[in-house]
Structure formats: structure tokens, C-alpha cells
C-alpha atoms as a PDB file:
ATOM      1  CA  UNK A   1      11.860  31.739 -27.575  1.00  0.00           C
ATOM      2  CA  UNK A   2      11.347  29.540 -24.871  1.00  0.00           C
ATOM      3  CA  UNK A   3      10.371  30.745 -21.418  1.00  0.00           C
ATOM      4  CA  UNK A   4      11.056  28.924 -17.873  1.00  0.00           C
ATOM      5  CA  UNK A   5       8.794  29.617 -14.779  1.00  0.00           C
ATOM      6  CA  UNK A   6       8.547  27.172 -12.524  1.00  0.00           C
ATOM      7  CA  UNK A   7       8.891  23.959 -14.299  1.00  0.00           C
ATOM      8  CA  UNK A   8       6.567  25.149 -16.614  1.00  0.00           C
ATOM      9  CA  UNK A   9       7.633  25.584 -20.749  1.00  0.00           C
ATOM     10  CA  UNK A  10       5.838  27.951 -22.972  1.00  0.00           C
ATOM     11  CA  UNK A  11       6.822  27.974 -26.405  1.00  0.00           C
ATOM     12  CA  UNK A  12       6.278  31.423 -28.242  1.00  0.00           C
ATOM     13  CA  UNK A  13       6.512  31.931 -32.115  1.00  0.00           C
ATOM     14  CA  UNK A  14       9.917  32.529 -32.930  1.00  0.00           C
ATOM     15  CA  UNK A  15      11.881  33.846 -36.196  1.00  0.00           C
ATOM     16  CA  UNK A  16      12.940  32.424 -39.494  1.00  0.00           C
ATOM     17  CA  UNK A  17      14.936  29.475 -39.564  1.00  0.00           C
ATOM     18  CA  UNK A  18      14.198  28.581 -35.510  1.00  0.00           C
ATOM     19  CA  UNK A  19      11.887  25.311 -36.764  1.00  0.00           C
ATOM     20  CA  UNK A  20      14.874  23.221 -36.056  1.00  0.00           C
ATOM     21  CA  UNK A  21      15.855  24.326 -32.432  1.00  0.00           C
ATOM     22  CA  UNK A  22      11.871  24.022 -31.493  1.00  0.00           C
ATOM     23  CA  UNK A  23      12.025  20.360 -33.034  1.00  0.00           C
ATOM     24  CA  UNK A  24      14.931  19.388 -31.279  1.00  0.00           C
ATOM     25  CA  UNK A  25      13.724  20.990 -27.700  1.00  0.00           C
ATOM     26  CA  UNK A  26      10.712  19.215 -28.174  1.00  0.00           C
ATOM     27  CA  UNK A  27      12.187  15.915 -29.061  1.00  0.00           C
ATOM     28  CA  UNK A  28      14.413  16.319 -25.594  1.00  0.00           C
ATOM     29  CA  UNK A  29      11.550  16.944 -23.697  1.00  0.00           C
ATOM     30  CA  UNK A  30       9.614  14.015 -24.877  1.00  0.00           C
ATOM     31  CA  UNK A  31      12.739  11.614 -24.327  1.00  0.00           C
ATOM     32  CA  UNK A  32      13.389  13.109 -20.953  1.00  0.00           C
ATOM     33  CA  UNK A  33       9.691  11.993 -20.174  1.00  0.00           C
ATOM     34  CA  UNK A  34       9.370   8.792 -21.905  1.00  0.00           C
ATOM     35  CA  UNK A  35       9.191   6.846 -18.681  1.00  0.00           C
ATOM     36  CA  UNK A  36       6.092   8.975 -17.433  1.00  0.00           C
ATOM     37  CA  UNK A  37       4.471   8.273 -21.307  1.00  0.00           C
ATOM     38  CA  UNK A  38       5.274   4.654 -20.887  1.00  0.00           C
ATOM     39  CA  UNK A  39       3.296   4.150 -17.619  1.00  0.00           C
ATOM     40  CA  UNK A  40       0.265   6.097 -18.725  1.00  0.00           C
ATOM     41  CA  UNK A  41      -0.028   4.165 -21.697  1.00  0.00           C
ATOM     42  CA  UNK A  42       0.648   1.100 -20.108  1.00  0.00           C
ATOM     43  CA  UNK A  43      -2.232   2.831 -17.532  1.00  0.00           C
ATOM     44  CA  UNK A  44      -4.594   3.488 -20.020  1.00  0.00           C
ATOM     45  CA  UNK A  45      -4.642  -0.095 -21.470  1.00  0.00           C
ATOM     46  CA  UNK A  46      -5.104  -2.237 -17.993  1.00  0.00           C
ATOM     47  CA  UNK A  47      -8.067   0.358 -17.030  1.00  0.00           C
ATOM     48  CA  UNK A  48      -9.340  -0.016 -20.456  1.00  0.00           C
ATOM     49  CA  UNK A  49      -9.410  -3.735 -20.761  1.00  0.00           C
ATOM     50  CA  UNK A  50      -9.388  -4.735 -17.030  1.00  0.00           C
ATOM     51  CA  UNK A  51     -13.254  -5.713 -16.931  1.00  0.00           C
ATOM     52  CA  UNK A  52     -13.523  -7.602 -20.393  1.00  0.00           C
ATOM     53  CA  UNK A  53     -13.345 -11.420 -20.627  1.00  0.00           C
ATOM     54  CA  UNK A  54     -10.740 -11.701 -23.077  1.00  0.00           C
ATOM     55  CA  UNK A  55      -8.582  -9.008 -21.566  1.00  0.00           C
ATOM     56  CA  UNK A  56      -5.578  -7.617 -23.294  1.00  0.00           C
ATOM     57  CA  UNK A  57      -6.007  -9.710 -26.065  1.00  0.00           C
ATOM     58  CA  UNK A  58      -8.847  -7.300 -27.097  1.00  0.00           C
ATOM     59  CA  UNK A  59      -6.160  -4.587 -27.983  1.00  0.00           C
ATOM     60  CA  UNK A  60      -4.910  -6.817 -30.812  1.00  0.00           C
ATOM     61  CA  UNK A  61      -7.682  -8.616 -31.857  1.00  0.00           C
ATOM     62  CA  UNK A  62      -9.850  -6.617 -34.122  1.00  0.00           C
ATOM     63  CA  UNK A  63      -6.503  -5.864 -35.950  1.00  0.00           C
ATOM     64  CA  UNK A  64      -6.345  -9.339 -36.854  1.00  0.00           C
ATOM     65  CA  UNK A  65      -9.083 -10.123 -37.665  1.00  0.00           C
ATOM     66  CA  UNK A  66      -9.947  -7.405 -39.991  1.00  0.00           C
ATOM     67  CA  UNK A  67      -6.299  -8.425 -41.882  1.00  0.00           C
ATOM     68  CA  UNK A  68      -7.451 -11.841 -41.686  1.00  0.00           C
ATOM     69  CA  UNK A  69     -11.086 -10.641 -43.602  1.00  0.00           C
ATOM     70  CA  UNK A  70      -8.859  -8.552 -46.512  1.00  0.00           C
ATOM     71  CA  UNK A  71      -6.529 -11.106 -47.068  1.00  0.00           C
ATOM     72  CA  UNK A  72      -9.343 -13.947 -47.623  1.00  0.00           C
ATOM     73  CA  UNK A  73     -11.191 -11.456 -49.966  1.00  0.00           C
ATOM     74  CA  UNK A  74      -8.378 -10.331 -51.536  1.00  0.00           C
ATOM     75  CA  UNK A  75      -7.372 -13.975 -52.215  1.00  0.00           C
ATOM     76  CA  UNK A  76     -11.003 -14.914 -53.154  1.00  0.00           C
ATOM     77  CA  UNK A  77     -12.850 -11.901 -54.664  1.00  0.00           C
ATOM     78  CA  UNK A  78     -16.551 -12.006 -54.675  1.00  0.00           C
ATOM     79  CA  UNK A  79     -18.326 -12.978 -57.934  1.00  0.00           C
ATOM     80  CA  UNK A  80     -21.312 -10.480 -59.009  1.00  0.00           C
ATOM     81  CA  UNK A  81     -23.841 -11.981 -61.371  1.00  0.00           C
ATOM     82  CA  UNK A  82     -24.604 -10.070 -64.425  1.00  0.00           C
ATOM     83  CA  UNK A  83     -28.130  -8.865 -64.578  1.00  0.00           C
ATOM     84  CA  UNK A  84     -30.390  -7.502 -67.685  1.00  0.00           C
ATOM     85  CA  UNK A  85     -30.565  -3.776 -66.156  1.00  0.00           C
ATOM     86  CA  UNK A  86     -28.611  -1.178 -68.084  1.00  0.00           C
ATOM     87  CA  UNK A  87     -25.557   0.530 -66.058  1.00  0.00           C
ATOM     88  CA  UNK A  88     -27.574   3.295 -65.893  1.00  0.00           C
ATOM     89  CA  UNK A  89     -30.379   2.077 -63.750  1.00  0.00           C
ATOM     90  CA  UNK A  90     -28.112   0.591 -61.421  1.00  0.00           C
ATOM     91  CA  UNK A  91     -26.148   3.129 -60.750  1.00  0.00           C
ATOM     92  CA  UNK A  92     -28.821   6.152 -60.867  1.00  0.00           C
ATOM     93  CA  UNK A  93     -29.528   7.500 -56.994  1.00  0.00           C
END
């Protein structure tokens, strides 16, 4: 059941079988607001970047470079030495 007052949308618990009409409301809503999303995200980034050096670029780079670090180890995998300790030593806490 979905109550009006004012602009303002509660959602209360509804019956069997009502899952779909809540998903579908909900989905509305969210489209009929996408513009408002889009400038708070869009917000959100410039204030959080504004006083770095590298600026947006910031948002992106970390991603990169941590898929840049996998794909070199996955491409060159580290080579452990053997050592005269049993497994059990080096694995015991």
C-alpha cells in the first residue's frame, strides 16, 4: 500500500504476490528522478576531487592501476624458493 501526503511516499508492507507492483513503483520513481541523481553524483565527484592535483583523473586511477598490478602478476607469478623447514613449521601460528 502506498500512501501520498504531501509529496511525500511511504511504502507499508503489503500482501502476497505485491513484490512486483513495489518493484515497478520504485523503478518509476527512480527514473522520474534520474536527473536530480545525475547532478548529485556529478556533485559529489567535483567536491570530492576539486582540491587534488591530478583532479578527476583520481576517480579512475587506482582502478587501473590495481588491474595493471594483477595482470603483470598474473602474467609473471612470483617464484618461492624451497626451504629445508617441514610444512608444518611454516605453516604452524
Amino acid at each position: 500500500m502506498k500512501k501520498t501526503t504531501e509529496n511525500i511516499i511511504i511504502y507499508l508492507a503489503r500482501q502476497k504476490g505485491q513484490n512486483k507492483k513495489i518493484w515497478r513503483e520504485m523503478i518509476q520513481e527512480l527514473m522520474e528522478s534520474r536527473e536530480l541523481i545525475w547532478r548529485l553524483v556529478i556533485r559529489d565527484y567535483s567536491v570530492l576531487y576539486r582540491q587534488s592535483i591530478l583532479g578527476y583523473i583520481w576517480a579512475v586511477l587506482p582502478q587501473l592501476v590495481t588491474v595493471a598490478i594483477f595482470t603483470f602478476l598474473a602474467k609473471h607469478p612470483l617464484k618461492i624458493m624451497e626451504t629445508e623447514l617441514s610444512e608444518v613449521l611454516i605453516f604452524s601460528p
